[in-house]
Protein backbone atom coordinates (compact mmCIF):
# COMPACT_ATOMS: atom_id res chain seq x y z
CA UNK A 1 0.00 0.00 0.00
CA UNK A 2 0.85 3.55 -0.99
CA UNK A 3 0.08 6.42 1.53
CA UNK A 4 -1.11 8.56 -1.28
CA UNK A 5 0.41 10.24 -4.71
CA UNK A 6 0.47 13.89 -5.75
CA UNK A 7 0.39 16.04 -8.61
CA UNK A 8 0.91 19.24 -8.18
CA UNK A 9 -2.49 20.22 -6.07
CA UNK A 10 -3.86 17.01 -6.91
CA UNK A 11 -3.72 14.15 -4.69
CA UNK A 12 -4.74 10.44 -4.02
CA UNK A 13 -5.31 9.50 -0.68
CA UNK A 14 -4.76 6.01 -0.77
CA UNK A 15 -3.08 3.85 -3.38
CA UNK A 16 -3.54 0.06 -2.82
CA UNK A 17 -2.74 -3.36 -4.76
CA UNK A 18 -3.90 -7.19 -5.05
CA UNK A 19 -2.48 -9.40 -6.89
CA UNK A 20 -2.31 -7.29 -10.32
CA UNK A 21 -5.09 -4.54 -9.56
CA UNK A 22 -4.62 -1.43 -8.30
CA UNK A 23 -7.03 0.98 -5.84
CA UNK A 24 -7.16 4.09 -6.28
CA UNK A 25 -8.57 5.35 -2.91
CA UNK A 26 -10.25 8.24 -2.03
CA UNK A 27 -11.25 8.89 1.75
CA UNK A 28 -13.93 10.70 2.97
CA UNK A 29 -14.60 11.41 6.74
CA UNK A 30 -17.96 13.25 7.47
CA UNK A 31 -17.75 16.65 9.36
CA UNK A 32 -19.39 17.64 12.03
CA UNK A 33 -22.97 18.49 11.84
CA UNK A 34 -22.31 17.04 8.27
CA UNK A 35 -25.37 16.43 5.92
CA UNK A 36 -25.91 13.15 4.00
CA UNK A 37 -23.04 10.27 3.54
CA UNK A 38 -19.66 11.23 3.62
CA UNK A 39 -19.70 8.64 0.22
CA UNK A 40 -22.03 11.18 -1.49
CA UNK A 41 -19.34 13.94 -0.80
CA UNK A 42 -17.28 12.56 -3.15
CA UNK A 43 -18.76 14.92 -6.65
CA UNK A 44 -17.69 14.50 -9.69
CA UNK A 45 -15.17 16.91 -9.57
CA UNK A 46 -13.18 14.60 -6.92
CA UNK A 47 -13.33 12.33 -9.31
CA UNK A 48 -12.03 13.51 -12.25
CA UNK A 49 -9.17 14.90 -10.13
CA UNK A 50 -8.68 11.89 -8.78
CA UNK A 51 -8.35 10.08 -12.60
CA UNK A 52 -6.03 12.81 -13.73
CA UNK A 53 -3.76 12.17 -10.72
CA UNK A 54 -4.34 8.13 -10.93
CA UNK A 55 -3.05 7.92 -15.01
CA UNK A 56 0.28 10.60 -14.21
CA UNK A 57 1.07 7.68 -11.69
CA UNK A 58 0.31 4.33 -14.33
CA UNK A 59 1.90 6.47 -16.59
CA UNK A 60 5.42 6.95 -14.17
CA UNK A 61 5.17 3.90 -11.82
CA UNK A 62 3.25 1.16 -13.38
CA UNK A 63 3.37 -1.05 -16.59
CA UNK A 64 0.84 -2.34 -18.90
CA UNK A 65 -1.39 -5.36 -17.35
CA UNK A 66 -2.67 -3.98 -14.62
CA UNK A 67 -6.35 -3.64 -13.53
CA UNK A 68 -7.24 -0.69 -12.06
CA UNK A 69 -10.35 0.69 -9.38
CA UNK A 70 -11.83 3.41 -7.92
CA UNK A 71 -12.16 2.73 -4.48
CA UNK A 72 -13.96 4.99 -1.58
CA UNK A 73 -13.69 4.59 2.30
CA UNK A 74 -16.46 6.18 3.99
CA UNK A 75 -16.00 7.00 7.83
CA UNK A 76 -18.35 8.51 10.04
CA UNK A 77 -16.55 9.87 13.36
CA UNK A 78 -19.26 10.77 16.99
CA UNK A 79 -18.36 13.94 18.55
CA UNK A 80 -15.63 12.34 20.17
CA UNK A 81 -13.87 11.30 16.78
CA UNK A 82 -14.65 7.78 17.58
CA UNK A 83 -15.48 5.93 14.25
CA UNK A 84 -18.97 4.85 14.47
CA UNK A 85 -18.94 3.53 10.77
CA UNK A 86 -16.19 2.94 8.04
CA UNK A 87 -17.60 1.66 4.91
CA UNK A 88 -15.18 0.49 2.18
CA UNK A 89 -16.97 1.07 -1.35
CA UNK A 90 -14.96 -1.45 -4.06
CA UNK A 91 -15.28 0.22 -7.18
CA UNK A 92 -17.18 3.11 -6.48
CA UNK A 93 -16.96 4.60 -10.03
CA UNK A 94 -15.28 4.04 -13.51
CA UNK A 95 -13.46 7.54 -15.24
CA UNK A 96 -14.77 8.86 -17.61
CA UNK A 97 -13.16 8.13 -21.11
């Protein structure tokens, strides 16, 4: 596992492998007082961000024959930033071509 990659601004929280695919992970926490899933906070424009960033790496680090995912991990903290819920979403969307 890879804590995370960046491009310029533009990072990846989490990059993870098995066997010959590779997670692309992005990790949402909910805030505070926080409406609706922390899942839904991740908009389109997190994920095109998160595809530009995830091809500069396959393009540097990784070569052909690899299977690759868009992963999100979900976690919803109480008020005393216990984790009441962490939901790992496999595949969570596919980038647009």
């Amino acid at each position: 596992m890879n804590a995370g990659y960046r491009l310029g601004r533009r990072e990846i929280d989490t990059i993870a492998s098995r066997t010959s695919v590779l997670a692309f992970v992005e990790v949402k926490t909910q805030s505070r007082g926080g409406m609706g899933s922390p899942e839904d906070a991740v908009t389109w424009k997190n994920r095109r961000e998160v595809d530009v960033v995830a091809r500069d790496y396959l393009m540097r680090h990784v070569r052909e024959g690899v299977g690759v995912r868009f992963d999100v991990v979900a976690i919803v903290p109480d008020e005393r930033r216990r984790i009441l819920r962490c939901d790992h979403i496999e595949d969570a969307w596919r980038p647009q071509s």
